[in-house]
N, C-alpha and C. Protein backbone atom coordinates (compact mmCIF):
# COMPACT_ATOMS: atom_id res chain seq x y z
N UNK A 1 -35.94 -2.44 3.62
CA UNK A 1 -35.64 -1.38 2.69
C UNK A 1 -34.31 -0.70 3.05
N UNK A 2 -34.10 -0.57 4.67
CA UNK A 2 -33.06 0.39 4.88
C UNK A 2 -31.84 -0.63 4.42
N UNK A 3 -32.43 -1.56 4.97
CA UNK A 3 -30.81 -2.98 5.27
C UNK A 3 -30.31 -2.99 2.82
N UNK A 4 -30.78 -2.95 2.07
CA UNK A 4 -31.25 -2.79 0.67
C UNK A 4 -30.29 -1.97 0.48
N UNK A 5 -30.64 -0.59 0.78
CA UNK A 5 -29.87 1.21 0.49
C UNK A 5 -28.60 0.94 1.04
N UNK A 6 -28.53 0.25 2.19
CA UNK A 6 -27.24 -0.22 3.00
C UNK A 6 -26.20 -0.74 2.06
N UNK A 7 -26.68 -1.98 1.30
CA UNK A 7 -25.66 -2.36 0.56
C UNK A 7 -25.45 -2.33 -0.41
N UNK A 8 -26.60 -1.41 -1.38
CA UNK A 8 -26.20 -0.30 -2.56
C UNK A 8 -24.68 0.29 -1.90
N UNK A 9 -25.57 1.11 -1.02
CA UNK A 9 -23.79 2.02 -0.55
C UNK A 9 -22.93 1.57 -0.54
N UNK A 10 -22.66 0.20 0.16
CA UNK A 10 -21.60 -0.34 0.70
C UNK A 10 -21.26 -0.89 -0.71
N UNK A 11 -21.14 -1.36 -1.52
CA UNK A 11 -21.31 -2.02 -3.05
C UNK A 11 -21.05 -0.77 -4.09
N UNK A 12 -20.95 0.79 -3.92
CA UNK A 12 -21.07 1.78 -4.13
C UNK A 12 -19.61 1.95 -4.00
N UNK A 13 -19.46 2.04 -2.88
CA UNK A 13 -17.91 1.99 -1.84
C UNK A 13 -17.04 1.54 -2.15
N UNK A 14 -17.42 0.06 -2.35
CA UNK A 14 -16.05 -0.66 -2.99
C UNK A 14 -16.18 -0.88 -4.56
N UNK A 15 -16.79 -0.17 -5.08
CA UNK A 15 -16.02 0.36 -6.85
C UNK A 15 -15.27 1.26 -6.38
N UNK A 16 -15.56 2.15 -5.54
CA UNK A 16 -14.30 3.44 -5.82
C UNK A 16 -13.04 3.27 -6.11
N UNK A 17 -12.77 1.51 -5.73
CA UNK A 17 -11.06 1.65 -6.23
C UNK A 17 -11.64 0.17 -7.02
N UNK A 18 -10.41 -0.14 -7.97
CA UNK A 18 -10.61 -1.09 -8.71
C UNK A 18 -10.99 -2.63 -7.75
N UNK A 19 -11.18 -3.30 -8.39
CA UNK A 19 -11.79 -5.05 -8.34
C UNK A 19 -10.67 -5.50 -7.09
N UNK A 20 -9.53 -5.17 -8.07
CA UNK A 20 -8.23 -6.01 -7.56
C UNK A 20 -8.28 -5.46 -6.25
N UNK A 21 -7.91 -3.99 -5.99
CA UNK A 21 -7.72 -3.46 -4.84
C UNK A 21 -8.65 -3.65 -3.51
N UNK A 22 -10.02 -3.76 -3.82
CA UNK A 22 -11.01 -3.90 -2.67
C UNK A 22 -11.31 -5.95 -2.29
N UNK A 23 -10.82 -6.27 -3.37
CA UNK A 23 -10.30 -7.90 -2.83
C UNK A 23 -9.28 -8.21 -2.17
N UNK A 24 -8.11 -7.42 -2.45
CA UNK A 24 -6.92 -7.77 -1.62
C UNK A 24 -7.22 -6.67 -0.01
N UNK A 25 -8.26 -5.87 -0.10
CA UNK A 25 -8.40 -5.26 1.36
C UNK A 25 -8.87 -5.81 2.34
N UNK A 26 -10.14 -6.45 1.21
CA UNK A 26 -11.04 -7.34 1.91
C UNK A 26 -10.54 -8.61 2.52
N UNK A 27 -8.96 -9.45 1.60
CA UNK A 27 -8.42 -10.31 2.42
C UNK A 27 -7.85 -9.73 3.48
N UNK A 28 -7.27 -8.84 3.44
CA UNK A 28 -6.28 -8.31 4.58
C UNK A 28 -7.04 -7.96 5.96
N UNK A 29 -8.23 -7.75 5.73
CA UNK A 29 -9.07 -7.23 7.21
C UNK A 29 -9.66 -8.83 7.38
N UNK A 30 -9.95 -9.98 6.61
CA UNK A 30 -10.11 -11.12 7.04
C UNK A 30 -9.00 -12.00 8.10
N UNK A 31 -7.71 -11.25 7.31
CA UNK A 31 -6.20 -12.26 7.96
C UNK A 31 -6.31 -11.24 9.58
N UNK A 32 -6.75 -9.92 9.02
CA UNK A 32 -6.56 -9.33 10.13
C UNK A 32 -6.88 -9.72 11.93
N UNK A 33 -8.82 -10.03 11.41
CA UNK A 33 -9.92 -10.71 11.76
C UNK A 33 -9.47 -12.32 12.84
N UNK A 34 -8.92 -13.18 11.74
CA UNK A 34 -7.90 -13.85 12.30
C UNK A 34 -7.10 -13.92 13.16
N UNK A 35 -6.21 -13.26 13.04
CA UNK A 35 -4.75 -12.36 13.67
C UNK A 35 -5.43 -12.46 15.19
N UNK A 36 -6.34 -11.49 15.37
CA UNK A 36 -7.12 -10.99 16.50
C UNK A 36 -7.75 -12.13 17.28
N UNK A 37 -8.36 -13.22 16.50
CA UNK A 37 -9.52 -14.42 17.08
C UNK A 37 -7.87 -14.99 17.59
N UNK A 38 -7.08 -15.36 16.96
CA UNK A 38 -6.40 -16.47 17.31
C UNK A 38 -5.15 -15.73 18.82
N UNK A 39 -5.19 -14.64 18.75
CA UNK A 39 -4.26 -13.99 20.26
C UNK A 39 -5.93 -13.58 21.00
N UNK A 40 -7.10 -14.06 21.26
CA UNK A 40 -8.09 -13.82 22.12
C UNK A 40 -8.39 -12.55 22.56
N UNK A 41 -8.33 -11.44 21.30
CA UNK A 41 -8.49 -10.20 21.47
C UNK A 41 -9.58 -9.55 20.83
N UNK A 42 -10.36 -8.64 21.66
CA UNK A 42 -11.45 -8.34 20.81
C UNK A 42 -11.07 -7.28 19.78
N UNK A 43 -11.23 -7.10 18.41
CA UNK A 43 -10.98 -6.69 17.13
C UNK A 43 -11.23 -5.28 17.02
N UNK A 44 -12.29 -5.07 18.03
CA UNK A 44 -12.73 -3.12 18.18
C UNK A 44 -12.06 -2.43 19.20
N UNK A 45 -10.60 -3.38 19.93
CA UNK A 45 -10.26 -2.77 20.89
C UNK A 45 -10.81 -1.55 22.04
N UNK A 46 -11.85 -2.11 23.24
CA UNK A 46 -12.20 -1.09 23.77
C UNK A 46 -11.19 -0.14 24.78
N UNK A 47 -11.36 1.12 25.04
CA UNK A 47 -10.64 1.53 25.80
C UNK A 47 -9.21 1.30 25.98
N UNK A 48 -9.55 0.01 27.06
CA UNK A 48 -8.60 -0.50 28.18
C UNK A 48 -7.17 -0.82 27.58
N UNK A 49 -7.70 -2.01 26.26
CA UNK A 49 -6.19 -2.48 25.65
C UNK A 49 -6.14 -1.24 23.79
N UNK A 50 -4.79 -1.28 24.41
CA UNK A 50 -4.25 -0.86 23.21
C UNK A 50 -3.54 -1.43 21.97
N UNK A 51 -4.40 -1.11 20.80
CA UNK A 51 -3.98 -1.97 19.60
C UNK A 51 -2.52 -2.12 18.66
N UNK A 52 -2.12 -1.29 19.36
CA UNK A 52 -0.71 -0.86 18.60
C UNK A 52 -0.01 -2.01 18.49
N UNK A 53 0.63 -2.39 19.91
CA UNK A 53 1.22 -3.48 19.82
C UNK A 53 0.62 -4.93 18.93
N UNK A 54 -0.66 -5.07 18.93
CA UNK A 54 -0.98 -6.08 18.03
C UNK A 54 -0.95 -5.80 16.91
N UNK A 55 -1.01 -4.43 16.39
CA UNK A 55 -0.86 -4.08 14.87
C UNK A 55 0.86 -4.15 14.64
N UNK A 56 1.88 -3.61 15.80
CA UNK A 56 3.17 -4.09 15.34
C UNK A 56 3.20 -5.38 15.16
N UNK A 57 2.94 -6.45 16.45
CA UNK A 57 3.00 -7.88 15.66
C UNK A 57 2.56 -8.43 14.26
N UNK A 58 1.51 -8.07 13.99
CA UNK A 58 0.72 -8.36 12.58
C UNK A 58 1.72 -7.69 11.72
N UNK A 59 2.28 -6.52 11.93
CA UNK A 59 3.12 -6.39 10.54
C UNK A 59 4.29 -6.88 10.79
N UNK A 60 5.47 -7.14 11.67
CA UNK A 60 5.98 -7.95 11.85
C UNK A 60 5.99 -9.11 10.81
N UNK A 61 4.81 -10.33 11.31
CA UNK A 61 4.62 -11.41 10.71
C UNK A 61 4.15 -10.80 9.05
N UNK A 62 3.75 -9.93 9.12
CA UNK A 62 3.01 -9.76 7.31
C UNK A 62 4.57 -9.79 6.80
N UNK A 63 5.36 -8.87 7.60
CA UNK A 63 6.82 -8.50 6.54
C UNK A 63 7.60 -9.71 6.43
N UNK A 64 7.77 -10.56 7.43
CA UNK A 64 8.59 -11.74 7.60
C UNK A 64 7.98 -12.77 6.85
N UNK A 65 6.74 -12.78 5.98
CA UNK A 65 6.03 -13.65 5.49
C UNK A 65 5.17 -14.61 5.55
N UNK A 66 5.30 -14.57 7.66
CA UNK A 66 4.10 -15.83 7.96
C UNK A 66 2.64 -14.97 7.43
N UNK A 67 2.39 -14.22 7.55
CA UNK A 67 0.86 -13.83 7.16
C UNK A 67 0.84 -13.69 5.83
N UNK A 68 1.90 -13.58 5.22
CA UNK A 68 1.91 -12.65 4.01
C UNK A 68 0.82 -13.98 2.73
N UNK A 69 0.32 -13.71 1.87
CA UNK A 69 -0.45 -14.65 1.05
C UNK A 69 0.39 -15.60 0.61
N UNK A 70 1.52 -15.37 -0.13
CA UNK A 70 2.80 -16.05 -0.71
C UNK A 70 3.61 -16.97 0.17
N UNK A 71 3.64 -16.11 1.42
CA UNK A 71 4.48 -16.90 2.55
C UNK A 71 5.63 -16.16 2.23
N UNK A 72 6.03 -15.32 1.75
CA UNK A 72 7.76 -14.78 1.39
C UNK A 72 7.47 -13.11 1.79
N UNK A 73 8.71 -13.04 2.44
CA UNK A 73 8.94 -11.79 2.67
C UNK A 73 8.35 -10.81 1.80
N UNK A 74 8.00 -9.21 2.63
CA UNK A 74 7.48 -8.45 1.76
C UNK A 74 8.25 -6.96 2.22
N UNK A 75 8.40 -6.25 1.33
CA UNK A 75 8.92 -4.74 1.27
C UNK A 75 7.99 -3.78 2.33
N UNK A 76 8.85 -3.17 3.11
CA UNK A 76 7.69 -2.28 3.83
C UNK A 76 6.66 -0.98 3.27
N UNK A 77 7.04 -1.00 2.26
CA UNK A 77 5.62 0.22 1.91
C UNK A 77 4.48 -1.12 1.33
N UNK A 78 4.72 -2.53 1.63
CA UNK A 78 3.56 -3.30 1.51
C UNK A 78 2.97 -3.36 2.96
N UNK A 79 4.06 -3.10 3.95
CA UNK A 79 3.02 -3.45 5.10
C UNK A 79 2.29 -1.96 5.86
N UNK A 80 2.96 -1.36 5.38
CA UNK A 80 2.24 -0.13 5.53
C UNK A 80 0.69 0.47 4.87
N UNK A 81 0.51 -0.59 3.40
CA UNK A 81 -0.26 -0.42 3.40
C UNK A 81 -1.26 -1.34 3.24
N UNK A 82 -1.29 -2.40 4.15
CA UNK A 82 -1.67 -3.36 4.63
C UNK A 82 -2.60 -2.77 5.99
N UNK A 83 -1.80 -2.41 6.73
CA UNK A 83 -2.15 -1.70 7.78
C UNK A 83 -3.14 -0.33 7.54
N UNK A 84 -2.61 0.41 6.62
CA UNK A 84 -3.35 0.92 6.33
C UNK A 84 -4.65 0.68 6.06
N UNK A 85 -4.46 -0.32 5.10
CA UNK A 85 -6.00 -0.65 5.08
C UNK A 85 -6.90 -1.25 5.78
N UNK A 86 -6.10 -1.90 6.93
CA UNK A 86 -7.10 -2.51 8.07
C UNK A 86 -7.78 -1.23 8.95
N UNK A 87 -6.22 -0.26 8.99
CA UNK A 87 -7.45 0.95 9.47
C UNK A 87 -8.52 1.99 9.03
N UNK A 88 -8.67 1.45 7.32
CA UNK A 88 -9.97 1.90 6.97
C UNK A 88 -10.41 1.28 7.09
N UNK A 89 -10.73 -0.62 6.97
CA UNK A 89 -11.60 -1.39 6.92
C UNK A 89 -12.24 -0.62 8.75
N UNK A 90 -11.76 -0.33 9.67
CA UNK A 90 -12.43 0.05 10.91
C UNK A 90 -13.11 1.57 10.49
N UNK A 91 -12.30 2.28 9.67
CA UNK A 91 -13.52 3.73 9.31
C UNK A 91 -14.19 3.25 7.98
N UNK A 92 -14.33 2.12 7.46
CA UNK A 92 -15.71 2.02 6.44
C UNK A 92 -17.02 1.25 7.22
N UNK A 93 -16.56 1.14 8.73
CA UNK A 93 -17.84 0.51 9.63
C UNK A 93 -18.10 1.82 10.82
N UNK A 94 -17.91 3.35 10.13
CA UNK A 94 -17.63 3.74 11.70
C UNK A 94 -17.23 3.96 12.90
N UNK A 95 -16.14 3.03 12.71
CA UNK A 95 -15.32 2.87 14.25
C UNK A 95 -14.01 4.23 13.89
N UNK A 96 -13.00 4.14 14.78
CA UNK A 96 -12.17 5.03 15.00
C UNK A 96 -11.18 3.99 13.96
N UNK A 97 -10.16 4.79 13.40
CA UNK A 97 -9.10 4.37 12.75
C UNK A 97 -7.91 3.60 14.49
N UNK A 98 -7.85 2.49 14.31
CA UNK A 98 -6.81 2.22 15.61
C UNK A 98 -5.67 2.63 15.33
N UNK A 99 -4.97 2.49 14.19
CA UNK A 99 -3.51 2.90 13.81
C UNK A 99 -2.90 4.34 14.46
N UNK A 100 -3.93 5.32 14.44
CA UNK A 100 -3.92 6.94 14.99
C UNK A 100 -3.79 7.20 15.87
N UNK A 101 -3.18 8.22 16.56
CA UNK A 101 -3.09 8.61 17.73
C UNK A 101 -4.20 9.56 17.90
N UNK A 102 -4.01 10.26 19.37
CA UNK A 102 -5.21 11.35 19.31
C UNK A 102 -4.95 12.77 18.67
N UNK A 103 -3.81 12.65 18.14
CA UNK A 103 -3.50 13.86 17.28
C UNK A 103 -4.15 13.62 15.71
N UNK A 104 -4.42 12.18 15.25
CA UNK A 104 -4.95 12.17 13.65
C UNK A 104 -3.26 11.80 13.15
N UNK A 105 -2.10 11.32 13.62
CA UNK A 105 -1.31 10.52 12.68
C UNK A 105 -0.52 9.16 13.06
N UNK A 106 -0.29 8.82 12.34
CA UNK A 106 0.00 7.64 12.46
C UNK A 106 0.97 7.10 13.70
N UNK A 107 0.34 6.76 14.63
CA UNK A 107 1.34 6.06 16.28
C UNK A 107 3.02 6.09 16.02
N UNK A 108 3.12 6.85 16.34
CA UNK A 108 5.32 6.71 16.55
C UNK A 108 5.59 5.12 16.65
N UNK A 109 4.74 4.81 17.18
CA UNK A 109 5.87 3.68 17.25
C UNK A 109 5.31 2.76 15.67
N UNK A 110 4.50 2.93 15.74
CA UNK A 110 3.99 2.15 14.09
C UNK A 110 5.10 2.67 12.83
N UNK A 111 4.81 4.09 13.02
CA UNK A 111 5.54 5.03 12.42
C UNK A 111 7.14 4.53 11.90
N UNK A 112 7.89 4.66 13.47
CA UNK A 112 9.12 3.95 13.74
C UNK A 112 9.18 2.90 13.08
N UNK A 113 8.49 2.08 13.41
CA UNK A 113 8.46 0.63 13.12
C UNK A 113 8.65 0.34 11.34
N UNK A 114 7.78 0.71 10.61
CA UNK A 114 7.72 1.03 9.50
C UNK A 114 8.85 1.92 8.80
N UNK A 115 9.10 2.97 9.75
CA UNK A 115 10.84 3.55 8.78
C UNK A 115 12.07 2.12 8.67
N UNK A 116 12.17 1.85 10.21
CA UNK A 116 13.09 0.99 10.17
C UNK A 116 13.01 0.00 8.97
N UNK A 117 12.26 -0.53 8.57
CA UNK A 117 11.72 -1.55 7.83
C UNK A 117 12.13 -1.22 6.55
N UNK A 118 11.74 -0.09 6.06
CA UNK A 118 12.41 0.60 4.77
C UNK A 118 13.78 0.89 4.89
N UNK A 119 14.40 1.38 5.70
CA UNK A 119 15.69 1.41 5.79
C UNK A 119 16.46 -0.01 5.98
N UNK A 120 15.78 -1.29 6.10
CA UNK A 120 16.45 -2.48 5.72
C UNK A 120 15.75 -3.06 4.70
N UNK A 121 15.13 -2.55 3.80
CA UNK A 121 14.67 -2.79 2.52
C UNK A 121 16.07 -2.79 1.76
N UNK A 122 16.49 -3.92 1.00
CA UNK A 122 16.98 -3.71 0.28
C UNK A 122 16.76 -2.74 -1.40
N UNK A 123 18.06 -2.17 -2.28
CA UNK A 123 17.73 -1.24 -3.11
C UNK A 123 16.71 -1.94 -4.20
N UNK A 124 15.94 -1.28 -5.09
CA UNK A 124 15.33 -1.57 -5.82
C UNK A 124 16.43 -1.79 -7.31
N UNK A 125 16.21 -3.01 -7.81
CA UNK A 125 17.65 -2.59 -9.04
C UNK A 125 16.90 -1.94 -9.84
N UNK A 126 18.26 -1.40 -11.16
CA UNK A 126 18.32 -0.56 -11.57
C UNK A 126 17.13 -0.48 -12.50
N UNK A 127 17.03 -2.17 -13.31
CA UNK A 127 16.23 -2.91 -14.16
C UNK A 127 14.76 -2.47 -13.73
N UNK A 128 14.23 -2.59 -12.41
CA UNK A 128 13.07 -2.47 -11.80
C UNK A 128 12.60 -1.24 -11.74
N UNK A 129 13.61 0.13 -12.17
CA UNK A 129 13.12 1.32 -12.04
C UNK A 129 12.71 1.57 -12.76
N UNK A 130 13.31 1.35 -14.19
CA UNK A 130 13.46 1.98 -15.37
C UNK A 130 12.94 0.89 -16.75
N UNK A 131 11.47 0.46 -16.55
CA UNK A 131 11.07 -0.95 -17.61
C UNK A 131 11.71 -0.69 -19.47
N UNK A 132 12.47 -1.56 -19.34
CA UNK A 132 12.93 -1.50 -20.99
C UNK A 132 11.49 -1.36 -21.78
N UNK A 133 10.94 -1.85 -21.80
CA UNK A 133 9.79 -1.86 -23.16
C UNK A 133 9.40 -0.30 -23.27
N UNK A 134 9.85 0.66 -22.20
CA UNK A 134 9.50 1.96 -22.41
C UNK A 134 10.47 2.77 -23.55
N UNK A 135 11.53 1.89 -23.77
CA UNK A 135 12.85 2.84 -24.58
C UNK A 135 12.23 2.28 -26.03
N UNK A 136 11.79 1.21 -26.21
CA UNK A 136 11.04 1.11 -28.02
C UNK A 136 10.09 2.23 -27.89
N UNK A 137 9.06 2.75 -27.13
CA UNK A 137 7.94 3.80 -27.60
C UNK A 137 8.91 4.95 -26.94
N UNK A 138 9.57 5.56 -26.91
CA UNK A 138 10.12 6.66 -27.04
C UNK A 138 11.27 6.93 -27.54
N UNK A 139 12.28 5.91 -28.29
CA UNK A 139 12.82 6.18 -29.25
C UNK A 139 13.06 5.74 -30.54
N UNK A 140 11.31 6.22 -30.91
CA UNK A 140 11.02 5.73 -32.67
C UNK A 140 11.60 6.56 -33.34
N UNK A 141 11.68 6.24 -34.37
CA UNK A 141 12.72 7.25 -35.32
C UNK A 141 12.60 8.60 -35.62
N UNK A 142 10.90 9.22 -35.36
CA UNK A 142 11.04 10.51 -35.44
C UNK A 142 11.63 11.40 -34.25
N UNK A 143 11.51 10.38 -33.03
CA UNK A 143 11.65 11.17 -31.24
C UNK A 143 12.86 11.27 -31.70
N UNK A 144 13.96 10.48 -32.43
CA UNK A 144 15.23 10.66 -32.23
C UNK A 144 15.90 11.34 -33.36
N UNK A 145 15.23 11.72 -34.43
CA UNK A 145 15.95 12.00 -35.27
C UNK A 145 15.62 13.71 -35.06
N UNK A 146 14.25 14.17 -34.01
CA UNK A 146 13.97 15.39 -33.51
C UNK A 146 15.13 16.09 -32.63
N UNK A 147 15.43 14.36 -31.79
CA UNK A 147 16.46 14.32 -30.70
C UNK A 147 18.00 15.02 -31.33
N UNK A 148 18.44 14.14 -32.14
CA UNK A 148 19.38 14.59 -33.19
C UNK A 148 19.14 16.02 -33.65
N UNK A 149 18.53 16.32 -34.75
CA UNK A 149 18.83 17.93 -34.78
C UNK A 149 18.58 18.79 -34.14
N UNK A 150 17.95 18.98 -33.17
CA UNK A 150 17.86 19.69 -31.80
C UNK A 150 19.39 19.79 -31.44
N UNK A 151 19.96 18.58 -31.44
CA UNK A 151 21.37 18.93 -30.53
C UNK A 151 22.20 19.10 -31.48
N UNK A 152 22.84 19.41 -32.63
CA UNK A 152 23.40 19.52 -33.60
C UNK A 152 23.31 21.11 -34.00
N UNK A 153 24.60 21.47 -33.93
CA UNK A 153 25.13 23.01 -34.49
C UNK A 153 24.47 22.79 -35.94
N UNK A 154 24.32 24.19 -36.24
CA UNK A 154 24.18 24.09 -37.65
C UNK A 154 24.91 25.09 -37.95
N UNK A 155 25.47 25.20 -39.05
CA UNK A 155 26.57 25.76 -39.36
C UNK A 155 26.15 26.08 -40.65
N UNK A 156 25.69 27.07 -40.83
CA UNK A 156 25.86 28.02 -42.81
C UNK A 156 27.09 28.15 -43.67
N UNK A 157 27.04 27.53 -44.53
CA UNK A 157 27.83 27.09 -45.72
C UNK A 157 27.50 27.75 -46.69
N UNK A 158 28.57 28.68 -46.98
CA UNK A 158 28.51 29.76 -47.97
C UNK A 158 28.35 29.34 -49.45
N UNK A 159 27.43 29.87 -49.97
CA UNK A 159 26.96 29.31 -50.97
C UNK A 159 27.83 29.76 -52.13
């Protein structure tokens, strides 16, 4: 009965974010899972060793593309939240978030690691900011012809 209520909850849990999102988490704590079996490290890190450094390697390889699903390089606010989510996949079982320090934020050097990464992100173009298909639904002929006399003097002509 209890093991039942268990995975109501847990099944509960992962609707909170869409389909897509709790599949791609669920791969990422599998590659993670991986990551860990294949350098002979235990995955709940006790005590002694500290996970940091294996979480820099793992993003490392996620950004450079060997882990990544595609195999091709990825932007760092992807591996950030990659990581991120491996350190909830450890607080949706109870364990401690590893990514954290004992203050509750995110390890300096992870931290570090992750600015640098964005600061050699190349720019986003211009095209990618700003999606054309948005300029047909906001300038139909009434937005602009509102647009138009709004900005237009009007001037009284003596009758």
């Amino acid at each position: 009965m209890f093991r039942a209520d268990l995975r109501a909850v847990q099944e509960t849990f992962r609707t909170g974010v869409v389909e897509s999102t709790a599949t791609a988490a669920d791969k990422w704590w599998n590659t993670w899972m991986a990551f860990c079996r294949d350098h002979a490290v235990d995955p709940w890190f006790p005590d002694d060793i500290d996970p940091i450094p294996y979480l820099q390697v793992f993003g490392q390889r996620y950004r450079d593309g060997r882990l990544a699903p595609r195999g091709q390089p990825v932007r760092s606010d992807t591996v950030a939240k990659v990581l991120r989510y491996i350190g909830q996949g450890y607080l949706r079982v109870g364990a401690r978030d590893i990514r954290l320090d004992n203050s509750g934020r995110v390890d300096f050097r992870l931290s570090r690691q992750l600015r640098s990464y964005t600061k050699a992100d190349p720019q986003r173009s211009a095209s990618n900011q700003f999606p054309s298909k948005w300029c047909g639904h906001w300038l139909t002929p009434s937005v602009l012809s509102t647009w138009i006399l709004s900005t237009m003097e009007y001037k009284r002509w003596p009758i």
